[in-house]
Protein backbone atom coordinates (compact mmCIF):
# COMPACT_ATOMS: atom_id res chain seq x y z
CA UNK A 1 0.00 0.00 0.00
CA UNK A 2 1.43 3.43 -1.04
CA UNK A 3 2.04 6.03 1.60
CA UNK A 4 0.75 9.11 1.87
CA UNK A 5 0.92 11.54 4.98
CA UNK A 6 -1.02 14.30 5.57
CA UNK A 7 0.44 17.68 3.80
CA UNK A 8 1.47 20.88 4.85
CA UNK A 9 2.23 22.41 2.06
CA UNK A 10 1.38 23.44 -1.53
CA UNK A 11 4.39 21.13 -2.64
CA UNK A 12 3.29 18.05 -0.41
CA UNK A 13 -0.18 18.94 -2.33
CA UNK A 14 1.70 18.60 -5.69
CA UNK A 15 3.02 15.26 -4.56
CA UNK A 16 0.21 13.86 -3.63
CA UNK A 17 -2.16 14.72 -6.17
CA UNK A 18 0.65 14.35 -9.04
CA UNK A 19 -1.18 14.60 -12.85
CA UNK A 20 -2.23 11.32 -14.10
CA UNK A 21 -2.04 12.73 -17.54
CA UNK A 22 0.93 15.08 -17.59
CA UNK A 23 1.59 17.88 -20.31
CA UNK A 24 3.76 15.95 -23.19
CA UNK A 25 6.58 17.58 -24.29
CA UNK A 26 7.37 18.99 -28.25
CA UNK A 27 9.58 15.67 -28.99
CA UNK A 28 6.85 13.32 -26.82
CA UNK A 29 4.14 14.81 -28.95
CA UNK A 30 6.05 14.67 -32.54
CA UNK A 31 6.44 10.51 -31.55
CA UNK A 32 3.28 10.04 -30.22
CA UNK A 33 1.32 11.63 -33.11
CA UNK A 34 3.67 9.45 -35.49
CA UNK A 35 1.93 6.32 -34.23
CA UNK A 36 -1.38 7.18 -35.80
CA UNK A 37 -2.93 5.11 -38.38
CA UNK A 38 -5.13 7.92 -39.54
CA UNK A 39 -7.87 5.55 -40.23
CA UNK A 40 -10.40 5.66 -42.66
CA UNK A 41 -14.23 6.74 -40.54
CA UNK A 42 -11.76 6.62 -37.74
CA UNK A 43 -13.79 5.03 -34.80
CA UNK A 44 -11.86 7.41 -32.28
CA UNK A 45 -13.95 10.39 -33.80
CA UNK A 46 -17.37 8.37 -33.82
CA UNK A 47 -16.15 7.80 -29.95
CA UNK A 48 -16.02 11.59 -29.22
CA UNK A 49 -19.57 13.02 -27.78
CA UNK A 50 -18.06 16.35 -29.62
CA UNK A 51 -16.73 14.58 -32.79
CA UNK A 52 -13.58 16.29 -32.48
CA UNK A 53 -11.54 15.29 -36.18
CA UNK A 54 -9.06 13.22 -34.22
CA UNK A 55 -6.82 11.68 -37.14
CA UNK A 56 -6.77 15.37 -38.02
CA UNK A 57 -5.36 17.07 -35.36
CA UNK A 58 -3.12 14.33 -34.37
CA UNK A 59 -1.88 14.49 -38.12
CA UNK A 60 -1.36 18.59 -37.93
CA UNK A 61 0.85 17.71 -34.19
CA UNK A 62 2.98 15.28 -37.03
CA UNK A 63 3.54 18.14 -39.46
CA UNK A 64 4.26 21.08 -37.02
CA UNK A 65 1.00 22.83 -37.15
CA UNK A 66 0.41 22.92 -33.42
CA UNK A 67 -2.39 26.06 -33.77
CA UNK A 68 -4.40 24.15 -36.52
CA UNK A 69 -4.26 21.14 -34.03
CA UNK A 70 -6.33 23.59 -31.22
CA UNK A 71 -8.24 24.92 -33.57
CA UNK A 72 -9.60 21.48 -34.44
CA UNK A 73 -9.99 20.37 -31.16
CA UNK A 74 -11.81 23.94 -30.35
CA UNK A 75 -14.21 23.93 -33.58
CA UNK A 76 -15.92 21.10 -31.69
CA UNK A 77 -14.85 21.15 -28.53
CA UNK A 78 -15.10 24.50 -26.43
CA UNK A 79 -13.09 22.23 -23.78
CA UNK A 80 -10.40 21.33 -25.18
CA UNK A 81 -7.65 21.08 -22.88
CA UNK A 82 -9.85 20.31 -19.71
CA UNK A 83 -11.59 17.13 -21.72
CA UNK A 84 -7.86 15.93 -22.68
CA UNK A 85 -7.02 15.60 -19.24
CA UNK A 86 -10.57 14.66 -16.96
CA UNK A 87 -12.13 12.88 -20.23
CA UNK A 88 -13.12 8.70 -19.50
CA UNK A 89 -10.48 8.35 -22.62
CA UNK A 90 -10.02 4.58 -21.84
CA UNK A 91 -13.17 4.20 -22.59
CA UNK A 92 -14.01 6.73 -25.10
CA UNK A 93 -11.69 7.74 -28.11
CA UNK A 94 -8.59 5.65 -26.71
CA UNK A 95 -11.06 2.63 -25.87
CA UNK A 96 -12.03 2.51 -29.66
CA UNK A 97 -8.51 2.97 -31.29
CA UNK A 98 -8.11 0.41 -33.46
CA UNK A 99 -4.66 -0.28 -31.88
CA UNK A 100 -6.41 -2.31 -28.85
CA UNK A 101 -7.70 -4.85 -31.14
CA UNK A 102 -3.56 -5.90 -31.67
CA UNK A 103 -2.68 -5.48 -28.26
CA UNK A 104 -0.63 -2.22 -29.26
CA UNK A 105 -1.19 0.78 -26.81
CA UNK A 106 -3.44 2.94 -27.66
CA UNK A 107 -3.07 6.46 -29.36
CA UNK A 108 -2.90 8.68 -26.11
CA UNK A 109 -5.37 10.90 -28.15
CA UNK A 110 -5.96 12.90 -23.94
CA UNK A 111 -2.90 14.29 -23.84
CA UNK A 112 -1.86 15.02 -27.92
CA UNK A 113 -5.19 17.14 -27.02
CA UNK A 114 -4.06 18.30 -23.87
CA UNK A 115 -0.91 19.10 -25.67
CA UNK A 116 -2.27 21.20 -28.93
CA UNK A 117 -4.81 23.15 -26.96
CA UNK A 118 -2.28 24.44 -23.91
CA UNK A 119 0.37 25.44 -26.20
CA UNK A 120 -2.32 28.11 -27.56
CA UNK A 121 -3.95 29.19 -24.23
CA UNK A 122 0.26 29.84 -22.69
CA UNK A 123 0.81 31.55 -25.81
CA UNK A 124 -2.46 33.54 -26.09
CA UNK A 125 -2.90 32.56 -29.75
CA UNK A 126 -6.25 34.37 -31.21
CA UNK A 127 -7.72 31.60 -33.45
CA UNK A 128 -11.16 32.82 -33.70
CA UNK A 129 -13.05 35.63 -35.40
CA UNK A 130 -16.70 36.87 -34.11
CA UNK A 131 -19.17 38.06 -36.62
CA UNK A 132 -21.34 41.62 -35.90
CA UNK A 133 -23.62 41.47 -33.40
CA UNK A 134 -27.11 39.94 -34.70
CA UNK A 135 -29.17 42.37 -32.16
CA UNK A 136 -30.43 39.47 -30.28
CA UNK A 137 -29.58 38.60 -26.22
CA UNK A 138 -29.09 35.27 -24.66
CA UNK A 139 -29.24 34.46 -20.63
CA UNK A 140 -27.50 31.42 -19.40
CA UNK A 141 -27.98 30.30 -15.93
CA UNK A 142 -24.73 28.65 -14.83
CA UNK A 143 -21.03 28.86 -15.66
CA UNK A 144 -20.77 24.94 -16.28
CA UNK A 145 -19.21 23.66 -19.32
CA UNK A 146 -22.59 23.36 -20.77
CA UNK A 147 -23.07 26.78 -19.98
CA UNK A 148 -20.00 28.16 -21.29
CA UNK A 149 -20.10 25.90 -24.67
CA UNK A 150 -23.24 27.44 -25.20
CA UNK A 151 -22.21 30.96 -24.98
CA UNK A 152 -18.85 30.38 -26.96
CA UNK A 153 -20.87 29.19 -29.37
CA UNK A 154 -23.99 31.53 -29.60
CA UNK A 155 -20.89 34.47 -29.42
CA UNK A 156 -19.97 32.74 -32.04
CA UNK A 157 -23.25 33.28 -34.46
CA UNK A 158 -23.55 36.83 -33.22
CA UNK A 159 -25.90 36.86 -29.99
CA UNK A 160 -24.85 38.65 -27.09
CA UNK A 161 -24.44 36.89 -24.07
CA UNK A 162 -24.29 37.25 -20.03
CA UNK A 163 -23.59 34.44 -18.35
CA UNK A 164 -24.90 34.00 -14.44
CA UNK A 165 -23.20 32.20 -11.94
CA UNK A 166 -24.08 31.55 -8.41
CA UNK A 167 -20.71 30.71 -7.04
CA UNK A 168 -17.12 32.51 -7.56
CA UNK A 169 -15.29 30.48 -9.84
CA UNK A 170 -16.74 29.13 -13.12
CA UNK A 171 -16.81 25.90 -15.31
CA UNK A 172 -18.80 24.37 -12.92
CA UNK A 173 -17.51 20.25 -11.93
CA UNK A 174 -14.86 21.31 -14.14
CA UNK A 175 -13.19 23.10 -11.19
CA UNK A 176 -15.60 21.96 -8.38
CA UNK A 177 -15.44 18.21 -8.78
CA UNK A 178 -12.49 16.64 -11.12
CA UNK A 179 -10.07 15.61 -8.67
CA UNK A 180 -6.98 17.86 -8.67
CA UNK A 181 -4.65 14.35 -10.04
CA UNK A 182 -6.88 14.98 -13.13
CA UNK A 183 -6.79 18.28 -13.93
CA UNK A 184 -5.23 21.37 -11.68
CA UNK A 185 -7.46 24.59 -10.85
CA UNK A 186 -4.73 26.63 -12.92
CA UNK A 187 -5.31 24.46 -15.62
CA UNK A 188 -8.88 25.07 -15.68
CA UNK A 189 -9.26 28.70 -15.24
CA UNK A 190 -6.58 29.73 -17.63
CA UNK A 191 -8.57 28.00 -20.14
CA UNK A 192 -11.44 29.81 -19.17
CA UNK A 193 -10.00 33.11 -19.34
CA UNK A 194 -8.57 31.99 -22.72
CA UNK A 195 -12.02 31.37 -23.61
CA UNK A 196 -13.64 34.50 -22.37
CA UNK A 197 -10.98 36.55 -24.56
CA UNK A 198 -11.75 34.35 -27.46
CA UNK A 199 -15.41 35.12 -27.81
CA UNK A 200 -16.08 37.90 -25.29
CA UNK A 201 -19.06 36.86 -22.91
CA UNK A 202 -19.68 38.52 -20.17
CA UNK A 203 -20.16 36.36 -16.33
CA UNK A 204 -21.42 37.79 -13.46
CA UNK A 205 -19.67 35.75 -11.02
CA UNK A 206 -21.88 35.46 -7.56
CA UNK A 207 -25.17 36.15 -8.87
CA UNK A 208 -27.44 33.40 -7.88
CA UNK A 209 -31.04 33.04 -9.92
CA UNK A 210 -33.34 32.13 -7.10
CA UNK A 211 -36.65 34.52 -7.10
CA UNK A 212 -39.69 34.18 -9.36
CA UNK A 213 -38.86 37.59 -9.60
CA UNK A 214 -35.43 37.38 -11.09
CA UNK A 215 -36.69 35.19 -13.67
CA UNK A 216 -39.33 37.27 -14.78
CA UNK A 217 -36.57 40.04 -15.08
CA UNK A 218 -34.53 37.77 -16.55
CA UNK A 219 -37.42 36.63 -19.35
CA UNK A 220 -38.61 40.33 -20.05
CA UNK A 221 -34.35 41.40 -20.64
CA UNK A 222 -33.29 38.46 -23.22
CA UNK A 223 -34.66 36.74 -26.27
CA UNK A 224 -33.70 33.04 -24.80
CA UNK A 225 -32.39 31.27 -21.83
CA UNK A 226 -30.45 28.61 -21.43
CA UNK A 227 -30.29 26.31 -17.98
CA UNK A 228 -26.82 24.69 -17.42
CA UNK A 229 -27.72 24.74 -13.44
CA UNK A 230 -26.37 21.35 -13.11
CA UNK A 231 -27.38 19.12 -9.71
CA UNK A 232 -27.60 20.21 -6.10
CA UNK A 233 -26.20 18.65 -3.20
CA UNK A 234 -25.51 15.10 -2.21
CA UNK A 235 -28.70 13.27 -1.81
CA UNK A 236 -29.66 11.78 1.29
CA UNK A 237 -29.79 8.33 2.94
CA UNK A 238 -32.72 8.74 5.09
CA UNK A 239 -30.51 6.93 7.89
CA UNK A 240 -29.75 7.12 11.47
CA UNK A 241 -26.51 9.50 12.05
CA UNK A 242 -25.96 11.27 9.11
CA UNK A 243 -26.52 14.93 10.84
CA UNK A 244 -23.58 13.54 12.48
CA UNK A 245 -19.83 15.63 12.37
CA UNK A 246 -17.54 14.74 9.97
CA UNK A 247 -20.74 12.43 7.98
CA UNK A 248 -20.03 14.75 4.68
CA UNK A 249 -20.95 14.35 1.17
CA UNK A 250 -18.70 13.52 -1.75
CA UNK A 251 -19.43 16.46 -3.51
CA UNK A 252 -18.32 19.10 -0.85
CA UNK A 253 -15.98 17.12 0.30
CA UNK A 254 -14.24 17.19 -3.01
CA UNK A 255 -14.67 20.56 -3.79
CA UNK A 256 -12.85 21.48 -0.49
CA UNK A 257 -9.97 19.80 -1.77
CA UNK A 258 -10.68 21.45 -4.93
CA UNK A 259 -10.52 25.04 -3.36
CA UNK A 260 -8.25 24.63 0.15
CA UNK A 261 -6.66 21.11 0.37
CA UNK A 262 -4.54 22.23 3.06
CA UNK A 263 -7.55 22.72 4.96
CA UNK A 264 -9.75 20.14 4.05
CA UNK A 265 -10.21 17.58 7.35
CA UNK A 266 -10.31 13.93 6.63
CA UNK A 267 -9.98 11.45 9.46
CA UNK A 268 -7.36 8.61 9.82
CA UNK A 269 -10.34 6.37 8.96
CA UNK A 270 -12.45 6.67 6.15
CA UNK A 271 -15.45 5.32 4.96
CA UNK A 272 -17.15 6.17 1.56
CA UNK A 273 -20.86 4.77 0.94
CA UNK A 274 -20.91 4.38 -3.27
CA UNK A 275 -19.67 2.85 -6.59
CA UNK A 276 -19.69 5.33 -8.87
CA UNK A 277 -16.45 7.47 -10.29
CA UNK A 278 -17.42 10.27 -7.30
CA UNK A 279 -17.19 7.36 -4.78
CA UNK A 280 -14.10 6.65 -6.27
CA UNK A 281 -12.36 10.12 -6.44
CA UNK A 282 -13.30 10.66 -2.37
CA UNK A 283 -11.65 7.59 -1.52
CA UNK A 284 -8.87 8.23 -3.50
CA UNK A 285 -8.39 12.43 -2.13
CA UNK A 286 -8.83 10.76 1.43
CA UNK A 287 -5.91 8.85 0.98
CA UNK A 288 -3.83 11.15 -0.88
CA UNK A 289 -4.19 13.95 2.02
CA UNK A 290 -3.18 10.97 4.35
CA UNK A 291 -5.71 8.55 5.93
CA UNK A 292 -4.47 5.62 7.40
CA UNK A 293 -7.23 3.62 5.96
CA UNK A 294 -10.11 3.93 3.19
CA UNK A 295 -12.72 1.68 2.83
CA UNK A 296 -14.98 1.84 -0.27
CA UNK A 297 -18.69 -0.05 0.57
CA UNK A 298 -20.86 -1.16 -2.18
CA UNK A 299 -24.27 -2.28 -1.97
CA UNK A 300 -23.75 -4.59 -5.25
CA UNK A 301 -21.19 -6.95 -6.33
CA UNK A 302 -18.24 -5.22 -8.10
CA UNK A 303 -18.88 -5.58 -11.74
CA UNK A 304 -22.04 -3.71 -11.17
CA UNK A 305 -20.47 -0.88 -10.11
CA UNK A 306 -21.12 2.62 -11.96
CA UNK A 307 -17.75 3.48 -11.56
CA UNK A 308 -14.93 2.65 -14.72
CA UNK A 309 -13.03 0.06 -14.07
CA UNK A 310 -9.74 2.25 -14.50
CA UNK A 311 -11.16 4.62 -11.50
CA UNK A 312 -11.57 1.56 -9.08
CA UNK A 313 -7.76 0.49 -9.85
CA UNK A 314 -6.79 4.39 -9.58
CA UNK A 315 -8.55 4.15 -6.28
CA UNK A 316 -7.19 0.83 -5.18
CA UNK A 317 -3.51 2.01 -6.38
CA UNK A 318 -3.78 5.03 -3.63
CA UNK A 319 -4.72 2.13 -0.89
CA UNK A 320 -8.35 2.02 -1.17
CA UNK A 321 -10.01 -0.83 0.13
CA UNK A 322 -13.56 -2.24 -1.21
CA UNK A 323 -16.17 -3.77 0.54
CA UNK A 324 -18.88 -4.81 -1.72
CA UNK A 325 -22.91 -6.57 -1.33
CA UNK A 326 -23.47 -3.92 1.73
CA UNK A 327 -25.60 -1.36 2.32
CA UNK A 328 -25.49 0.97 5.46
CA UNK A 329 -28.41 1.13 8.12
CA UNK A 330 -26.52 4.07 10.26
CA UNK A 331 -23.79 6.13 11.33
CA UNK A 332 -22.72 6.04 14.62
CA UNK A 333 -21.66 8.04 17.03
CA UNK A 334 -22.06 10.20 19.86
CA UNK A 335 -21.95 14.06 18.40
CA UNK A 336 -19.34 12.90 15.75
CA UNK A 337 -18.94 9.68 13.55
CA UNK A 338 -17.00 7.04 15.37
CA UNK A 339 -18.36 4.45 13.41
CA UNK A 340 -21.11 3.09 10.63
CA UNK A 341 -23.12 0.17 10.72
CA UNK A 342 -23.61 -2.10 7.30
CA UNK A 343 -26.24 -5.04 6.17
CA UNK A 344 -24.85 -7.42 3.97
CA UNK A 345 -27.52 -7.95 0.83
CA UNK A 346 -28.00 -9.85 -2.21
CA UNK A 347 -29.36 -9.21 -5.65
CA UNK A 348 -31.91 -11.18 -6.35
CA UNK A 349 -33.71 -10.97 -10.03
CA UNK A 350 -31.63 -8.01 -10.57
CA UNK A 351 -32.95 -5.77 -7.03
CA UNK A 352 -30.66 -5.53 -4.16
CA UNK A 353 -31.93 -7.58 -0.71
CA UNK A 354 -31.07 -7.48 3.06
CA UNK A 355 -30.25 -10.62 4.82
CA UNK A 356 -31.24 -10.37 7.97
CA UNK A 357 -29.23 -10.76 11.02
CA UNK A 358 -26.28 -9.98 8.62
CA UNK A 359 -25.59 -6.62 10.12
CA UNK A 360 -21.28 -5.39 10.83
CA UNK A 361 -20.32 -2.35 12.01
CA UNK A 362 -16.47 -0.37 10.33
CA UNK A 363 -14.99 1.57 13.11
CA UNK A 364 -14.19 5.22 11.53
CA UNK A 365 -13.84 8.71 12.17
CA UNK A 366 -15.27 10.11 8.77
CA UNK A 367 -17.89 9.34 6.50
CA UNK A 368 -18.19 9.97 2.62
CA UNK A 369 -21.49 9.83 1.02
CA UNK A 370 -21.64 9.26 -2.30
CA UNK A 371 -24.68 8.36 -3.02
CA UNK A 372 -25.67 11.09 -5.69
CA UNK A 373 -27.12 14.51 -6.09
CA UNK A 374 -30.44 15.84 -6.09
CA UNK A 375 -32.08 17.23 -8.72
CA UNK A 376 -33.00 21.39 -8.83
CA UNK A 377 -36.53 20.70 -9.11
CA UNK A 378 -37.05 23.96 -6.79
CA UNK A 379 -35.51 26.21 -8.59
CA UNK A 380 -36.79 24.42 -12.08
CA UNK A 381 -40.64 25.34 -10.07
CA UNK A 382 -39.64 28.79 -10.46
CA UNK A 383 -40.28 28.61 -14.59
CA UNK A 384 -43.39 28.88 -15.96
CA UNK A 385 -44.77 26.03 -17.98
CA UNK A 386 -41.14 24.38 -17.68
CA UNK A 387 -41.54 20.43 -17.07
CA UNK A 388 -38.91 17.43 -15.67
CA UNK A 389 -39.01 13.80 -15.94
CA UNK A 390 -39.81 11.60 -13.26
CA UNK A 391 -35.89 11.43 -12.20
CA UNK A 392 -35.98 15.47 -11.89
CA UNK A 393 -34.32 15.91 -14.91
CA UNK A 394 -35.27 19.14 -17.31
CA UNK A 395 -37.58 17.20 -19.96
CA UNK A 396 -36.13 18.70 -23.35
CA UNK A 397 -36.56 17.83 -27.14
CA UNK A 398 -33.62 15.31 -27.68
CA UNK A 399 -33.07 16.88 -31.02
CA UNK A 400 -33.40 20.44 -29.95
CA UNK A 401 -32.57 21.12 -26.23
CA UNK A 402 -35.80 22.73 -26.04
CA UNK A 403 -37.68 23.00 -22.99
CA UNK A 404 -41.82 22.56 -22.66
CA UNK A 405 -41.47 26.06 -22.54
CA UNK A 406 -40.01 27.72 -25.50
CA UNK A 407 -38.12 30.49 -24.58
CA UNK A 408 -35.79 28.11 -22.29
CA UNK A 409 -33.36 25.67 -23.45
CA UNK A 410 -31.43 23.62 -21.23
CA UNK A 411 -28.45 20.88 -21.40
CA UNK A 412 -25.26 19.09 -19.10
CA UNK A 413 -26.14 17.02 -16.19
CA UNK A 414 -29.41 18.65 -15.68
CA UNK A 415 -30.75 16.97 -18.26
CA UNK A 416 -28.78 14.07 -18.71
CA UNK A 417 -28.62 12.98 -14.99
CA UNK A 418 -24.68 13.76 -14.55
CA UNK A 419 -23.11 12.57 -17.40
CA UNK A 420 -19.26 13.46 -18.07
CA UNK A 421 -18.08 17.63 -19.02
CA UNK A 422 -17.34 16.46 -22.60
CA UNK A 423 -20.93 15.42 -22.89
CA UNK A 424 -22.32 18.95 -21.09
CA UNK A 425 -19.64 20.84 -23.53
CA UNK A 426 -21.34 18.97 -26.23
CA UNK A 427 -25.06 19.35 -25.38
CA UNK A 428 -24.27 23.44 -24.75
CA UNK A 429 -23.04 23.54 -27.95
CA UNK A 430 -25.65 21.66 -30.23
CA UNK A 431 -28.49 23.69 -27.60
CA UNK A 432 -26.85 27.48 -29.09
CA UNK A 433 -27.25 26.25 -32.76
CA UNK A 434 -30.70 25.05 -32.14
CA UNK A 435 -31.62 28.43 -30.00
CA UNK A 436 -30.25 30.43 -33.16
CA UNK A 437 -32.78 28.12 -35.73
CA UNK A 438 -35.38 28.81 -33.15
CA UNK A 439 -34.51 32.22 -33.08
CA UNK A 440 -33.83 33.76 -36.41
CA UNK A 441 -36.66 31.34 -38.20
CA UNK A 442 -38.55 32.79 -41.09
């Protein structure tokens, strides 16, 4: 089991939470993009939520043409360098390279993206050109990368755009929820400001949409409106103990790290309640900042887990341990958690089961929830004639992104549930060039 201790400083912080995916160098990049069969319907692109031209960009690394490469990556992806690094690539455009099929590594497509679309943000490049203004104004509610796709691109066909964000930083999970191994908060805010000097959007950073009344304001000021609000807070257990200190969700808990890692708390034992890739990024923060022990409890059997396969061994490979066919029935303690109490189960014709008498307690001084966040069906009450499924998700035309009512549009996680930032930088995208159809139609 690797070490870790608990850190003091910004470089025991660098340490532990060392980049998984590391900036390539000139030369690494030039070999790399050599490898590249530059197949014909390349599966790799048809593997991209934002069809990024992959042979393409890879090919203009090969010849020199580093800006063409970002611009590439940009024309489809307003995420560029983030998605290089936090991207599921195992699974997506690396999964599908044709190499795997011969036992050859695959193309590391992440980081040749990673690669292109830094080199442009350190050195400011301008790639893109905005038309005149088309006299038409566009709200978005939420800085996420849905959010800001959507008003890269609607900048992009001439609307003007203000942005609203309720909390001080922007891009949403981007910044608030990718675990810092992935991708560093410098990373992701320099793209950002890249981004806001590409296309000009304004963000009003602190400005939380919560009133009937700022809607109404917001309605009667701009043509169209776009939701990227995202999901709220961890949802609940409904159990025994978890108003109990140091019982915390996944999501805070990783946006502390996020923002202060050098302040976060987490206990010398851990528990984390989940088994999807959140679960798996708590447990393996906790024992990067320097728990003596992280357990990960399931309430299936392993290969029914949500999480990737990769994140479980990421996890395991910082210590984590997995318990798995439990479900928790309370956290204990008296004031604080000191401990949480489990029932094994069993999944009978596909539901999970109790068996009784089965109950174990873990002995631990912190609890992670991650059992997944609720929906903003409060605020989404707010909106006249605006609808959401059963789940809480914001019912939309698939083809469209339109909402039941038509002056709102909506995409990211939610309307797909929580999904991954390449597919909320794709759905903000395809939403802008439906709002401008809906918009300027005859």
């Amino acid at each position: 089991m690797p070490e870790f201790y608990p850190p003091t400083t910004e470089k025991d912080i660098e340490l532990a939470f060392g980049q998984i995916k590391p900036y390539m160098n000139p030369t690494m990049a030039h070999y790399e993009s050599s490898r590249c069969l530059f197949c014909y319907e390349a599966p790799c692109v048809k593997a991209c939520p934002t069809g990024i031209d992959i042979p393409l960009f890879i090919r203009q690394i090969n010849t020199g043409n580093v800006d063409g490469a970002a611009k590439t990556i940009y024309n489809s992806n307003y995420f560029g360098n983030i998605c290089g690094k936090v991207c599921p690539t195992e699974v997506l455009c690396e999964g599908a390279c044709v190499f795997n099929h011969q036992d050859v590594k695959p193309i590391e497509i992440g980081r040749l993206q990673s690669f292109a679309t830094h080199h442009v943000i350190e050195t400011e490049k301008n790639l893109f050109r905005l038309p005149p203004n088309n006299g038409k104004k566009v709200a978005i509610i939420g800085a996420g990368p849905a959010g800001i796709s959507c008003a890269c691109e609607l900048r992009q066909l001439g609307f003007e755009v203000e942005v609203f964000e309720a909390k001080k930083h922007p891009t949403g999970l981007a910044i608030y929820g990718c675990a810092p191994y992935k991708v560093t908060n410098e990373d992701v805010l320099d793209e950002m400001v890249w981004l806001q000097g590409q296309f000009g959007f304004e963000v009003l950073y602190n400005h939380k949409i919560e009133t009937a009344e700022q809607i109404k304001g917001l309605e009667a000021s701009y043509d169209a409106i776009f939701l990227g609000i995202g999901l709220g807070e961890t949802r609940s257990l409904d159990i025994p103990g978890q108003d109990l200190e140091n019982c915390v969700g996944a999501t805070e808990f990783i946006e502390q790290v996020k923002i202060n890692p050098l302040k976060t708390r987490v206990g010398k034992k851990v528990v984390v309640i989940g088994g999807g890739n959140t679960a798996m990024d708590a447990a393996s923060e906790s024992a990067r900042l320097g728990a003596e022990e992280v357990v990960l409890v399931y309430r299936r059997p392993k290969e029914n887990m949500g999480a990737y396969g990769f994140e479980y061994e990421l996890a395991k490979s910082a210590g984590v341990k997995g318990i798995f066919c439990a479900v928790p029935v309370a956290i204990i303690g008296n004031g604080q958690v000191e401990g949480a109490r489990f029932i094994k189960t069993k999944t009978e014709n596909g539901r999970v089961a109790m068996e009784k008498g089965s109950e174990f307690d873990i002995a631990c001084d912190t609890v992670i929830l991650a059992t997944g966040q609720e929906k903003m069906t409060g605020f989404l009450s707010l909106i006249e004639g605006l609808e959401w499924n059963k789940d809480g998700s914001i019912k939309v035309n698939a083809e469209t992104f339109q909402t039941t009512n038509p002056k709102y549009f909506a995409g990211g996680d939610a309307v797909n549930g929580g999904a991954e930032v390449v597919n909320a930088a794709a759905e903000g995208k395809q939403a802008a060039r439906r709002m401008d159809a809906f918009l300027n139609k005859a």
